[in-house]
PDB file of N, CA and C in Angstrom:
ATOM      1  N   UNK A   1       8.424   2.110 -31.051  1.00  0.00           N
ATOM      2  CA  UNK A   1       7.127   2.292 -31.656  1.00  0.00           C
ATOM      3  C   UNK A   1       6.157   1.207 -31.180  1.00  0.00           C
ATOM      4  N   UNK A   2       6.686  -0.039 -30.909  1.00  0.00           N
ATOM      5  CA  UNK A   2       5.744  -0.951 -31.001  1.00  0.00           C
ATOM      6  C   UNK A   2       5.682  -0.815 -29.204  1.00  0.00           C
ATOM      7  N   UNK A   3       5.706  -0.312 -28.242  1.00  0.00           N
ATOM      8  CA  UNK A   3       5.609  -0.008 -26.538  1.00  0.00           C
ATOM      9  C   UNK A   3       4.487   1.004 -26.808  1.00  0.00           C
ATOM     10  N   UNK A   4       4.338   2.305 -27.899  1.00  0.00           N
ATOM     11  CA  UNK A   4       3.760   3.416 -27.940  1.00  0.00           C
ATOM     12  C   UNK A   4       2.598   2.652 -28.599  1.00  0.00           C
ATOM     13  N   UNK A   5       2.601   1.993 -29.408  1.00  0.00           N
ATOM     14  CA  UNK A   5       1.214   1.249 -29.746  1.00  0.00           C
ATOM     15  C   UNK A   5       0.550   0.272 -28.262  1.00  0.00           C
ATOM     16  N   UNK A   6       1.518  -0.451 -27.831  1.00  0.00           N
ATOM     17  CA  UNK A   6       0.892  -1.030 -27.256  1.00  0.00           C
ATOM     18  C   UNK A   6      -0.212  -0.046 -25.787  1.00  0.00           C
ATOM     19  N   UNK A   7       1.008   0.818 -25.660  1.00  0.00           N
ATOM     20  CA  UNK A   7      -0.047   1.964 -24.873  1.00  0.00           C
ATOM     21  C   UNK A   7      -1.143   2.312 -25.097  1.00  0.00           C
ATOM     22  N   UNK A   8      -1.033   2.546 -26.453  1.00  0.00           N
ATOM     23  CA  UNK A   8      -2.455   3.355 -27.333  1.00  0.00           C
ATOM     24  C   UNK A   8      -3.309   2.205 -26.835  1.00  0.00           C
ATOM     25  N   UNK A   9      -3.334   0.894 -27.550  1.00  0.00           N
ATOM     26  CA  UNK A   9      -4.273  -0.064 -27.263  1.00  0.00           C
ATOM     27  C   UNK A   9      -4.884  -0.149 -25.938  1.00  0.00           C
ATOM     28  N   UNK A  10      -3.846   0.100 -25.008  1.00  0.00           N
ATOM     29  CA  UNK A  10      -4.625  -0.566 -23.476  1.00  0.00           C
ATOM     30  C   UNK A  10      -5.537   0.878 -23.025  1.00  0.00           C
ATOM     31  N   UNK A  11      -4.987   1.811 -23.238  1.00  0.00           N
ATOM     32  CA  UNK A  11      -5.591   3.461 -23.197  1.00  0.00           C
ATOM     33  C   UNK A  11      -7.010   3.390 -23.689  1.00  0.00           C
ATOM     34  N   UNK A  12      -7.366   2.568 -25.209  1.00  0.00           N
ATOM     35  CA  UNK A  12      -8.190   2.773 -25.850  1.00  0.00           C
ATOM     36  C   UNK A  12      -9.292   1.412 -25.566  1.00  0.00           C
ATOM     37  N   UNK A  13      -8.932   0.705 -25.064  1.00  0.00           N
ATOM     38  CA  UNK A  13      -9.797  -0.459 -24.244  1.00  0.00           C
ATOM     39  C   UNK A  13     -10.041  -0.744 -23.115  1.00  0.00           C
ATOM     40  N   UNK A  14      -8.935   0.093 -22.548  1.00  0.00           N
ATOM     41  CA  UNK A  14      -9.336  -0.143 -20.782  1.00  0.00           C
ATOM     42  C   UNK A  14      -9.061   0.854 -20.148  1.00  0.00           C
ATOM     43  N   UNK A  15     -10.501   1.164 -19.224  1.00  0.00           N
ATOM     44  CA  UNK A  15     -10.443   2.365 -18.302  1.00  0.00           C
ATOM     45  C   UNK A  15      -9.412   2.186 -17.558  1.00  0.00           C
ATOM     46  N   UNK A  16      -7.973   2.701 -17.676  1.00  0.00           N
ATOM     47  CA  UNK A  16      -6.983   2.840 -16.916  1.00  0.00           C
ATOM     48  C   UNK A  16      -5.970   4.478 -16.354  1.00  0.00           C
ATOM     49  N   UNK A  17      -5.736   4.583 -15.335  1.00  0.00           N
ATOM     50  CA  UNK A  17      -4.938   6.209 -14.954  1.00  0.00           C
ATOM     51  C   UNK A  17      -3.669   5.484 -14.147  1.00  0.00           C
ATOM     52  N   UNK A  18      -3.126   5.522 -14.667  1.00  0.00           N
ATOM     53  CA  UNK A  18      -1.375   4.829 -14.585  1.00  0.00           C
ATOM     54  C   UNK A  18      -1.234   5.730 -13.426  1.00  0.00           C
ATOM     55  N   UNK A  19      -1.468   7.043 -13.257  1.00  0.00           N
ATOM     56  CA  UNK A  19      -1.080   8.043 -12.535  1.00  0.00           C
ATOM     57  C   UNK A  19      -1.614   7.947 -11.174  1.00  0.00           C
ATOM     58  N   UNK A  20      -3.149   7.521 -10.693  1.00  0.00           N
ATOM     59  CA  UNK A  20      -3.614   6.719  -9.597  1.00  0.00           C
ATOM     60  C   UNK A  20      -3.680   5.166  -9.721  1.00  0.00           C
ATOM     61  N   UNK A  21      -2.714   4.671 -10.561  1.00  0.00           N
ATOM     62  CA  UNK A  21      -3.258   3.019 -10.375  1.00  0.00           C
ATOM     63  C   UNK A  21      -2.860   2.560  -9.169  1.00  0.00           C
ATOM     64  N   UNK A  22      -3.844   1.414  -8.909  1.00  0.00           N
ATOM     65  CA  UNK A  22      -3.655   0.974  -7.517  1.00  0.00           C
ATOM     66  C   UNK A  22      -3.636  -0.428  -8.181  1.00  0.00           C
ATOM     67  N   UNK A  23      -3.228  -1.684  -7.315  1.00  0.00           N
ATOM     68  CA  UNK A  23      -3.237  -2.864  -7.356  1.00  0.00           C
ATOM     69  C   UNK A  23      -3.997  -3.614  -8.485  1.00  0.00           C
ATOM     70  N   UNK A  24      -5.562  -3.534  -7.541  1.00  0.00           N
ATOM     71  CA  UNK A  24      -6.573  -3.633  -8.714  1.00  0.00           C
ATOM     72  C   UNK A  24      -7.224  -3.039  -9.573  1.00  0.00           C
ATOM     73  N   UNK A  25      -6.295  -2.061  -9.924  1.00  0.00           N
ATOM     74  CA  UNK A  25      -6.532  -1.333 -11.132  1.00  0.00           C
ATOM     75  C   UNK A  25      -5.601  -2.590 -12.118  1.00  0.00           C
ATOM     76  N   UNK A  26      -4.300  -2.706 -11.860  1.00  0.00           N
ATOM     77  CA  UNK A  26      -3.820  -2.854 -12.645  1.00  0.00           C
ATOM     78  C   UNK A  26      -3.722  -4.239 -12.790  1.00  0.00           C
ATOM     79  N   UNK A  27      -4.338  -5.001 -11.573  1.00  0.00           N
ATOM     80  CA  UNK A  27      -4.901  -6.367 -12.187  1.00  0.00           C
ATOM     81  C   UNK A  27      -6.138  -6.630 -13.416  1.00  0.00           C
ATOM     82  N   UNK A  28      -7.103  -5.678 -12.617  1.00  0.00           N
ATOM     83  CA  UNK A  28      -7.966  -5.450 -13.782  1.00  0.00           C
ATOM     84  C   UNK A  28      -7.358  -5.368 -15.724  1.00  0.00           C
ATOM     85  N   UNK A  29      -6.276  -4.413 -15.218  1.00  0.00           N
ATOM     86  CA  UNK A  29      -5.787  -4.196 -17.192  1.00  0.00           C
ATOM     87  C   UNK A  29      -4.845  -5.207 -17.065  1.00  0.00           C
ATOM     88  N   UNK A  30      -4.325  -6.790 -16.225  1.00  0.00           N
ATOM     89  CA  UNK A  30      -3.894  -7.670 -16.817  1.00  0.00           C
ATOM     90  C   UNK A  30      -4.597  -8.434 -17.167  1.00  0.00           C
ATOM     91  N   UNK A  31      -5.916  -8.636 -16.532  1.00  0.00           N
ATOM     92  CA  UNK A  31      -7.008  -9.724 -16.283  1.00  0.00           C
ATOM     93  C   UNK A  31      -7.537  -9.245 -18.156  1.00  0.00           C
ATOM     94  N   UNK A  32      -7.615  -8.068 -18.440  1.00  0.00           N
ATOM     95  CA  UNK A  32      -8.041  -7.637 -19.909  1.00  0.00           C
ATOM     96  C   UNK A  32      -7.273  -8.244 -20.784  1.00  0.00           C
ATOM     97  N   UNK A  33      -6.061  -7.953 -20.482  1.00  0.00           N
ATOM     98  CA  UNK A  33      -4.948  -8.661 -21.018  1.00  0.00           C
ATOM     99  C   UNK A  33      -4.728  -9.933 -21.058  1.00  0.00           C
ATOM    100  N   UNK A  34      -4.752 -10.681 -20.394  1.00  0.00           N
ATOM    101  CA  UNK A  34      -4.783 -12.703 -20.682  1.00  0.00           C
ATOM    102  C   UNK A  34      -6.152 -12.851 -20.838  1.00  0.00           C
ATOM    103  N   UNK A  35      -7.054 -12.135 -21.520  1.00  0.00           N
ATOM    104  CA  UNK A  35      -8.513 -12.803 -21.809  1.00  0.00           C
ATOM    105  C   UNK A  35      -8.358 -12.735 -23.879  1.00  0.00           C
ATOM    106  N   UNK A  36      -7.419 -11.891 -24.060  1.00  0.00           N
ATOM    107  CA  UNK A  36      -7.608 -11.452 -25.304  1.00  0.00           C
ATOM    108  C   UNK A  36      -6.631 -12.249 -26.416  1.00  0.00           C
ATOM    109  N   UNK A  37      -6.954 -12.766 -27.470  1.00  0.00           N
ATOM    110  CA  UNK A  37      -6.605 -13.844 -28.330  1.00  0.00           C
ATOM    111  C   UNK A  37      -5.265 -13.268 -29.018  1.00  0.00           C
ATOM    112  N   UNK A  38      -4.660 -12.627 -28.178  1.00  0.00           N
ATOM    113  CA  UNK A  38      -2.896 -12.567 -28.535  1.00  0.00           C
ATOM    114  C   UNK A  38      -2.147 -13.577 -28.137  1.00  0.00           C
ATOM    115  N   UNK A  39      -1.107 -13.745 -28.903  1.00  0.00           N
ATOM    116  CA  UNK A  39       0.333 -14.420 -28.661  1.00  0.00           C
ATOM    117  C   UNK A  39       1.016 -14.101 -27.206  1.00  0.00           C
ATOM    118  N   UNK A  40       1.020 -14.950 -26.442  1.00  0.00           N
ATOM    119  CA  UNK A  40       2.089 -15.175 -25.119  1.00  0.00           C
ATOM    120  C   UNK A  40       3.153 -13.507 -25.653  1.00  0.00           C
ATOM    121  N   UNK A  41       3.903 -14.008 -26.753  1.00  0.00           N
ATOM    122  CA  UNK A  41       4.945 -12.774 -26.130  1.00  0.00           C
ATOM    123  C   UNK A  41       4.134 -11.189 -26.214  1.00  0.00           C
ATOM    124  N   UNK A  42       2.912 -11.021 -26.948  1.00  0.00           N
ATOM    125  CA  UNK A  42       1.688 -10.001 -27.427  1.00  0.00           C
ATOM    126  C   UNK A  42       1.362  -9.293 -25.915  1.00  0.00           C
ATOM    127  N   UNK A  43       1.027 -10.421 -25.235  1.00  0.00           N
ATOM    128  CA  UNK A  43       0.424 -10.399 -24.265  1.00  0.00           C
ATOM    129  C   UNK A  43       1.827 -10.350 -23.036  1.00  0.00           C
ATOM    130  N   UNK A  44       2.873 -10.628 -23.026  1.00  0.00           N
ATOM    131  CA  UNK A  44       3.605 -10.386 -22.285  1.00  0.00           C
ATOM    132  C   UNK A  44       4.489  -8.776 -22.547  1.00  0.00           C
ATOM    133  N   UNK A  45       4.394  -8.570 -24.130  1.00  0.00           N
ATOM    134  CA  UNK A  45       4.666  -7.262 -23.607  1.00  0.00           C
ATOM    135  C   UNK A  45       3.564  -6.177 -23.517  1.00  0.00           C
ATOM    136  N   UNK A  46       2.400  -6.167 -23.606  1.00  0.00           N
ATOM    137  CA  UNK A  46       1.403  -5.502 -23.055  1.00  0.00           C
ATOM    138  C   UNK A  46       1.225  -5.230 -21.580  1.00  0.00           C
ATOM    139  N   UNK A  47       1.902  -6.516 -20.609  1.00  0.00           N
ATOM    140  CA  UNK A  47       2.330  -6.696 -19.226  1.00  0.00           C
ATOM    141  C   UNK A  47       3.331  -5.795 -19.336  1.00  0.00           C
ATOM    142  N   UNK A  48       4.349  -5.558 -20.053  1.00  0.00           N
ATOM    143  CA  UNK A  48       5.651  -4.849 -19.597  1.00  0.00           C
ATOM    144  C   UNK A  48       5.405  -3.796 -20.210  1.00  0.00           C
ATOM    145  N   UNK A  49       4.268  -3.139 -20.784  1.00  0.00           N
ATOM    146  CA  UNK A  49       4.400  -2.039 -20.832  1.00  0.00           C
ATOM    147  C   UNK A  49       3.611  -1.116 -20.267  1.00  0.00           C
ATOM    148  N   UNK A  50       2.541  -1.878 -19.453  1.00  0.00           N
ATOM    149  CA  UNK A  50       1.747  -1.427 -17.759  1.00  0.00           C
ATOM    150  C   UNK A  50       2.726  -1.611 -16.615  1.00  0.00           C
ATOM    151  N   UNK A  51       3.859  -2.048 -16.575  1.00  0.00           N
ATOM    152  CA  UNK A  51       4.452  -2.158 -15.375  1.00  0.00           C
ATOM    153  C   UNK A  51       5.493  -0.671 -15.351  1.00  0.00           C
ATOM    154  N   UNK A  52       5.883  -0.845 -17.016  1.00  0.00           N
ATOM    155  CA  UNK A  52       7.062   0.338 -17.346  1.00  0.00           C
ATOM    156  C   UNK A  52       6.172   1.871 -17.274  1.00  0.00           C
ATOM    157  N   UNK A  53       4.674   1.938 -18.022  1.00  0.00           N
ATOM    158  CA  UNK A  53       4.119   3.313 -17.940  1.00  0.00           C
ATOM    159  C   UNK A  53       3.668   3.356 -16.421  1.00  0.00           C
ATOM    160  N   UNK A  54       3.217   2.765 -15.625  1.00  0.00           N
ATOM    161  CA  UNK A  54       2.569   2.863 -14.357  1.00  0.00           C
ATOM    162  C   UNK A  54       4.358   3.471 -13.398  1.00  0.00           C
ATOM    163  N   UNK A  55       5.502   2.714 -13.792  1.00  0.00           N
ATOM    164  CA  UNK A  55       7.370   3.281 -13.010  1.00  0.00           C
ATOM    165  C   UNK A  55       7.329   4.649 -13.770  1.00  0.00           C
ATOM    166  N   UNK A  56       7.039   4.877 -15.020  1.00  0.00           N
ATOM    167  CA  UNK A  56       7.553   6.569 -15.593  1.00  0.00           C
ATOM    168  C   UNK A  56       6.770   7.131 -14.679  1.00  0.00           C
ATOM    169  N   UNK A  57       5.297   7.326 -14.606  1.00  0.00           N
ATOM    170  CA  UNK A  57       4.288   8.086 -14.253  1.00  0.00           C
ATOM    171  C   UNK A  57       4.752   8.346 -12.344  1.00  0.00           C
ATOM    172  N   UNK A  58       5.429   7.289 -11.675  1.00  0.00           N
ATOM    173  CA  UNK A  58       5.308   6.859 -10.431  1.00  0.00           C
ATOM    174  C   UNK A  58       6.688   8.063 -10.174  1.00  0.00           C
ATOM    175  N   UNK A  59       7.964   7.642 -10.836  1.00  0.00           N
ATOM    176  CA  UNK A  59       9.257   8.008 -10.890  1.00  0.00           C
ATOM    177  C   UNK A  59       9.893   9.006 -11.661  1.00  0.00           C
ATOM    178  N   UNK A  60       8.900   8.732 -12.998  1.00  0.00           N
ATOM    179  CA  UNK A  60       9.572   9.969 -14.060  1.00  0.00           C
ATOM    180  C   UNK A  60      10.471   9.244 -14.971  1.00  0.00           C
ATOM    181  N   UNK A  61      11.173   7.841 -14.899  1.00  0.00           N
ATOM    182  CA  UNK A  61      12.275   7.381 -15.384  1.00  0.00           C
ATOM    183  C   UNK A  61      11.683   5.712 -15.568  1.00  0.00           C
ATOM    184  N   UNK A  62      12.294   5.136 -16.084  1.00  0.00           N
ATOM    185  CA  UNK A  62      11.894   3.849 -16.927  1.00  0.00           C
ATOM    186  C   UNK A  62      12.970   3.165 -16.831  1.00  0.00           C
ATOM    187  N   UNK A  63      14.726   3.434 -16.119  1.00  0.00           N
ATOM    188  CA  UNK A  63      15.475   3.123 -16.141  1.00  0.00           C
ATOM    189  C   UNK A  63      16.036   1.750 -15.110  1.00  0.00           C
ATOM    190  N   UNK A  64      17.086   1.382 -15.292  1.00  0.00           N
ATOM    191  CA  UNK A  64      17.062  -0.049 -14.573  1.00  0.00           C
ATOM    192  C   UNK A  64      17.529   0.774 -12.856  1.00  0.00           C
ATOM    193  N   UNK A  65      18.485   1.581 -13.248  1.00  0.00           N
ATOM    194  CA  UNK A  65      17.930   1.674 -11.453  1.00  0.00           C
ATOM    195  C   UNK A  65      16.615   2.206 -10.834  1.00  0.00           C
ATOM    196  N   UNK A  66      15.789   2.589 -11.455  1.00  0.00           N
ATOM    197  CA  UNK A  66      14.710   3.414 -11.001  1.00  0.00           C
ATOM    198  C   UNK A  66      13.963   2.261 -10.232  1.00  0.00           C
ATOM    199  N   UNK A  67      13.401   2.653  -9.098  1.00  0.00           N
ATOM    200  CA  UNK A  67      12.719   1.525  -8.366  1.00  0.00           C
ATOM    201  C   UNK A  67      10.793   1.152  -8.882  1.00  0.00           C
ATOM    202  N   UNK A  68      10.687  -0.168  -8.823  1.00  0.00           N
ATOM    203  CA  UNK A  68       9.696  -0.820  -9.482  1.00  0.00           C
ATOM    204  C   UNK A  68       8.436  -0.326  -8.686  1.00  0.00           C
ATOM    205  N   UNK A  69       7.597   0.293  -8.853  1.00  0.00           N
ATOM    206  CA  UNK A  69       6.691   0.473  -7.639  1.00  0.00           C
ATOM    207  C   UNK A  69       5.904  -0.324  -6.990  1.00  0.00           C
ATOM    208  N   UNK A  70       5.184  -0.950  -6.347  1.00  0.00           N
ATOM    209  CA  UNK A  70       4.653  -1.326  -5.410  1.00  0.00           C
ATOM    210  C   UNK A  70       3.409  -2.037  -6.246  1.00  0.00           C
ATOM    211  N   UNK A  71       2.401  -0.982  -6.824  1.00  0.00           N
ATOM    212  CA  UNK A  71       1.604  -1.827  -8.017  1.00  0.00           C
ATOM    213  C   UNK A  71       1.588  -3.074  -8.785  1.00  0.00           C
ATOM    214  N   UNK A  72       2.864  -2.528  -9.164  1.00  0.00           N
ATOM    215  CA  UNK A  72       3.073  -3.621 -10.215  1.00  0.00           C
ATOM    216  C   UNK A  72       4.292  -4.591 -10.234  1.00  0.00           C
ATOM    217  N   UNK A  73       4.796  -4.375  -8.746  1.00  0.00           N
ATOM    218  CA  UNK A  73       6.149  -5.095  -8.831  1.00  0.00           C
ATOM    219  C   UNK A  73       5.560  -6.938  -8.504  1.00  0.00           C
ATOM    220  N   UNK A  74       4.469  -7.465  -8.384  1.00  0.00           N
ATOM    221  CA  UNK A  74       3.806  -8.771  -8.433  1.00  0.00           C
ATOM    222  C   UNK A  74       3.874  -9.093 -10.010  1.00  0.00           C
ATOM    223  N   UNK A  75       3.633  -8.440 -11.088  1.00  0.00           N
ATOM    224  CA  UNK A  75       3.423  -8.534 -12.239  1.00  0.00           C
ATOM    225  C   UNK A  75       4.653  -9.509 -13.038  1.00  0.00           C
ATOM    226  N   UNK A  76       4.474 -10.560 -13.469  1.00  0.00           N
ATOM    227  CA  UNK A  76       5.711 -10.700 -14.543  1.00  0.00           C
ATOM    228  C   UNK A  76       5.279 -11.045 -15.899  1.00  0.00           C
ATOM    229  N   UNK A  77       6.525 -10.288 -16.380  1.00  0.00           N
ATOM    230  CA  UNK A  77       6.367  -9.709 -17.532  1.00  0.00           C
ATOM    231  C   UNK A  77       7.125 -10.912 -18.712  1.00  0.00           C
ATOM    232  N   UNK A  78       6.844 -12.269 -19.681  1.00  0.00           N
ATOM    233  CA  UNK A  78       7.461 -13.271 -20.107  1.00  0.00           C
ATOM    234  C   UNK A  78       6.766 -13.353 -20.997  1.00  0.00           C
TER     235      UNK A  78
END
């Protein structure tokens, strides 16, 4: 529940399409993300859950073998 919220939030504040994101798309929705007065881990899983919806949308799967895509594999998620 709390990954499906955090979706809602970034959906509902930042022009983002997981489905064409490119690089600086998705720097852009981190750069949104470390500007905003959340908690380190708030803000780190808001990171992991643009890296995980941008792999479903890319792959279909969210799973540990599924490969990290290209977007967002710079991203870490702590």
């Amino acid at each position: 529940m709390k990954y499906a919220n955090h979706a809602f939030a970034l959906m509902r504040n930042v022009v983002f399409d997981p489905v064409k994101a490119t690089r600086s798309d998705v720097e852009r929705v981190v750069a949104w993300i470390n500007g905003q007065p959340y908690k380190s881990s708030t803000k780190g899983d808001l990171r992991l859950t643009v890296r995980k919806l941008v792999q479903y949308v890319k792959f279909g799967s969210c799973g540990k073998k599924t490969p990290i895509p290209v977007e967002v594999s710079w991203l870490l998620v702590k």
